[in-house]
C-alpha atoms as a PDB file:
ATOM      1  CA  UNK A   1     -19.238  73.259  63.166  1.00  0.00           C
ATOM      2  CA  UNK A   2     -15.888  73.349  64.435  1.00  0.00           C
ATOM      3  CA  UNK A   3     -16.632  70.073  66.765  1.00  0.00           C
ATOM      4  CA  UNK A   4     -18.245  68.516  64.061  1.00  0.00           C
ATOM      5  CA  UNK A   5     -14.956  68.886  62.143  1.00  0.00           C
ATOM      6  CA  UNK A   6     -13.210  66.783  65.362  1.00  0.00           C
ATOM      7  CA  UNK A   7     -15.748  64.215  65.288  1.00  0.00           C
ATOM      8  CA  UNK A   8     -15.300  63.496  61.737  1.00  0.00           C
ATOM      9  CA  UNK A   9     -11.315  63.750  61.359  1.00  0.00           C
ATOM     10  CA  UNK A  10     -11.267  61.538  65.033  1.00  0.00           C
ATOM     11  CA  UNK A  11     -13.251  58.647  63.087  1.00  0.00           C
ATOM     12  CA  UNK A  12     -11.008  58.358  59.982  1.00  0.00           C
ATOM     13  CA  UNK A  13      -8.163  58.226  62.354  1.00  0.00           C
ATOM     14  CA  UNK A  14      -9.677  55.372  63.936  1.00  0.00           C
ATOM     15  CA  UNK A  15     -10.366  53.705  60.863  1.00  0.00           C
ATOM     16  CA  UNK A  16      -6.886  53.567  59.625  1.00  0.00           C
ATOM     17  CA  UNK A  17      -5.765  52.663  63.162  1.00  0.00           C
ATOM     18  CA  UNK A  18      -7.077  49.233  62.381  1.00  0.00           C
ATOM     19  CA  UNK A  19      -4.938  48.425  59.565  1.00  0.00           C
ATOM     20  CA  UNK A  20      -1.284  49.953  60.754  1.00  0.00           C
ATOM     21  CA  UNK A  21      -2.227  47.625  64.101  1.00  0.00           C
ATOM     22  CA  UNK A  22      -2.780  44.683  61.940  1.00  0.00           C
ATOM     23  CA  UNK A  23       0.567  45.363  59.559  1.00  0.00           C
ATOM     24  CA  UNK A  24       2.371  45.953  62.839  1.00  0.00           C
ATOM     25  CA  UNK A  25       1.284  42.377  64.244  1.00  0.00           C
ATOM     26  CA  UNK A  26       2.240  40.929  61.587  1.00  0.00           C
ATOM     27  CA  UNK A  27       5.596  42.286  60.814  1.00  0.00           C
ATOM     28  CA  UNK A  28       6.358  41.374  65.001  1.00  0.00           C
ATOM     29  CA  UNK A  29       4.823  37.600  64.663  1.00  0.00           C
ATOM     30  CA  UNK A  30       5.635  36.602  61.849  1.00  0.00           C
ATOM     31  CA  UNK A  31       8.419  38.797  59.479  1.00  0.00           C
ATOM     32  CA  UNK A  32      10.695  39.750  62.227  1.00  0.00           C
ATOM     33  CA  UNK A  33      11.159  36.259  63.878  1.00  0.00           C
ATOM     34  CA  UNK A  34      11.366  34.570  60.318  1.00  0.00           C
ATOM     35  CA  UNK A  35      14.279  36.794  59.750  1.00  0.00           C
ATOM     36  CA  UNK A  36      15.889  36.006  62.615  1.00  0.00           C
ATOM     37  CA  UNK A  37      15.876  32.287  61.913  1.00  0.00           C
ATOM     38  CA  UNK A  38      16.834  32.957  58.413  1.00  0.00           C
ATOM     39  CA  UNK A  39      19.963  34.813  59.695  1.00  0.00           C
ATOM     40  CA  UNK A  40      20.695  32.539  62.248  1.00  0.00           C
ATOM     41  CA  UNK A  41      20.623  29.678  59.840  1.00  0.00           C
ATOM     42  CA  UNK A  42      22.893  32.005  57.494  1.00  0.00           C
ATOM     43  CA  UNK A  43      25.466  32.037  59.838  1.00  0.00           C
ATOM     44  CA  UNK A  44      24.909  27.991  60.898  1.00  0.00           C
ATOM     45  CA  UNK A  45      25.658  27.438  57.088  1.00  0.00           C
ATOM     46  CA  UNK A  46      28.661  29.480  57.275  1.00  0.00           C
ATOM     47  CA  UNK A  47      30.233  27.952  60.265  1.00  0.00           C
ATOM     48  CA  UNK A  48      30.371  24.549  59.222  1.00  0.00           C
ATOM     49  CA  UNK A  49      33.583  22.952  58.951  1.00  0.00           C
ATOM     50  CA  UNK A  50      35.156  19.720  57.876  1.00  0.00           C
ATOM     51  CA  UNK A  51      34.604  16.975  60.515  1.00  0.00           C
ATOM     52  CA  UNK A  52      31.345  18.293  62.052  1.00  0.00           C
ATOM     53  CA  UNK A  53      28.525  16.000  61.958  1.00  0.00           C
ATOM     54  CA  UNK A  54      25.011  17.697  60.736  1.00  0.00           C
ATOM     55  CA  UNK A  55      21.637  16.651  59.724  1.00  0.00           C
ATOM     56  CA  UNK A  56      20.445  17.970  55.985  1.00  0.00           C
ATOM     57  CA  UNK A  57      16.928  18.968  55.962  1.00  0.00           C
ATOM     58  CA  UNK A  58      15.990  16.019  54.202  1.00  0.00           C
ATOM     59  CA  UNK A  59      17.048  13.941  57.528  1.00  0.00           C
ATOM     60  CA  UNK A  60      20.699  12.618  56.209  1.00  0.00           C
ATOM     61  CA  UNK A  61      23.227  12.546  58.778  1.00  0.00           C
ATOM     62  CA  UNK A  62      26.879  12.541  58.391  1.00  0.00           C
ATOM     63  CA  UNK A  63      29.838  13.954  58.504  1.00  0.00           C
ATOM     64  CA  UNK A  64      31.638  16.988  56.640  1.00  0.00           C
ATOM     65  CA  UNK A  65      34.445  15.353  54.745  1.00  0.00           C
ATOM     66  CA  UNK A  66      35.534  18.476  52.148  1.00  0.00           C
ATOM     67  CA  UNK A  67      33.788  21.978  51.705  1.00  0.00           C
ATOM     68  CA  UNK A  68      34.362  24.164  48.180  1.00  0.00           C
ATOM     69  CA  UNK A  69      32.842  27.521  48.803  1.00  0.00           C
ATOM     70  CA  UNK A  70      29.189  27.024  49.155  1.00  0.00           C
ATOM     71  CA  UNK A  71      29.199  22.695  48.252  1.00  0.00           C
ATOM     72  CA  UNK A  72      30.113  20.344  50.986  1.00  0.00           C
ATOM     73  CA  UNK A  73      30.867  16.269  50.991  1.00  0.00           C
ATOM     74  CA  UNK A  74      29.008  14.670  53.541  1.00  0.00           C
ATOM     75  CA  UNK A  75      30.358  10.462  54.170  1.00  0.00           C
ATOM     76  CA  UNK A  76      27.393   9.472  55.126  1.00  0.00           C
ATOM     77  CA  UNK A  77      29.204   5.677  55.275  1.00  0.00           C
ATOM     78  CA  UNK A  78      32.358   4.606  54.943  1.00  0.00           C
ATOM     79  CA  UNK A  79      33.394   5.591  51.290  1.00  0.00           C
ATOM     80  CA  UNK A  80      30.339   6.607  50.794  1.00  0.00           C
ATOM     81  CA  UNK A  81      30.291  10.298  49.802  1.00  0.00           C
ATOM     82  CA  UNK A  82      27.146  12.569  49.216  1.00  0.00           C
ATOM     83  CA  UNK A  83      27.294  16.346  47.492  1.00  0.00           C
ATOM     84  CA  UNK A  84      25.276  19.566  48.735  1.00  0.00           C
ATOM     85  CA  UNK A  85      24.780  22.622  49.060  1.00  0.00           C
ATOM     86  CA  UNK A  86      25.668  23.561  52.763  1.00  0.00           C
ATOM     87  CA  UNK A  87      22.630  25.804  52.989  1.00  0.00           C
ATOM     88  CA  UNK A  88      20.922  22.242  52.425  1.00  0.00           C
ATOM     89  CA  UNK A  89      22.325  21.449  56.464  1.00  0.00           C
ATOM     90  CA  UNK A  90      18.905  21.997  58.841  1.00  0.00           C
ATOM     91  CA  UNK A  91      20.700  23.912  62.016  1.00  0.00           C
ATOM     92  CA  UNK A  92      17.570  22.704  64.134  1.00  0.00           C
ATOM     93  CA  UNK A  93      17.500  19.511  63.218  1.00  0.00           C
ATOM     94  CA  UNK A  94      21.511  19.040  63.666  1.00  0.00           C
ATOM     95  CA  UNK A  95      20.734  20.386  67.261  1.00  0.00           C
ATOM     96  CA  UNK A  96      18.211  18.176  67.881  1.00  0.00           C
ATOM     97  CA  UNK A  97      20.314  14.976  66.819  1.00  0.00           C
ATOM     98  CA  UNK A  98      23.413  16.812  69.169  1.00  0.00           C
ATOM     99  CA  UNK A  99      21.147  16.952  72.207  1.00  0.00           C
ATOM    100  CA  UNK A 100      19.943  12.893  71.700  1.00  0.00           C
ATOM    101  CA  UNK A 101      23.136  11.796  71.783  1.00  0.00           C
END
């Protein structure tokens, strides 16, 4: 009876082994490294200063003419000005058009 007992707690265990595997996967390939780009683009954003030359995520480049708190001026041309937000710069793709250069 007693063994029986074992056998029968032993299986439920393994059945909700299954799951807490499959939330841990998850939260290690996909949450946690999504985080860590979001942060890392957080603090990208909050770098930025006037003269650097960045790459918005919809592929404008240019150059950081003013910044007011969270809005920055990109020229994009001569006299040719362009308002965002700076969480609108893409820190991969202004690395990517760094290293072509």
């Amino acid at each position: 009876m007693y063994l029986s007992f074992i056998l029968q707690s032993s299986a439920g265990l393994s059945g909700l082994l299954f799951p807490v595997l499959m939330l841990a996967a998850f939260y290690f390939f996909f949450i946690r490294p999504q985080m860590k780009k979001q942060k890392e683009q957080n603090a990208f954003s909050a770098d930025l200063k006037k003269g650097d030359i960045v790459v918005t995520a919809s592929g404008i480049i240019g150059q950081i003419n003013k910044i007011e708190g969270n809005i920055i001026t990109l020229e994009i041309d001569s006299k040719t000005y362009v308002s965002m937000f700076a969480s609108a710069v893409s820190k991969e793709m202004t690395e990517q058009y760094n290293k072509s250069k």
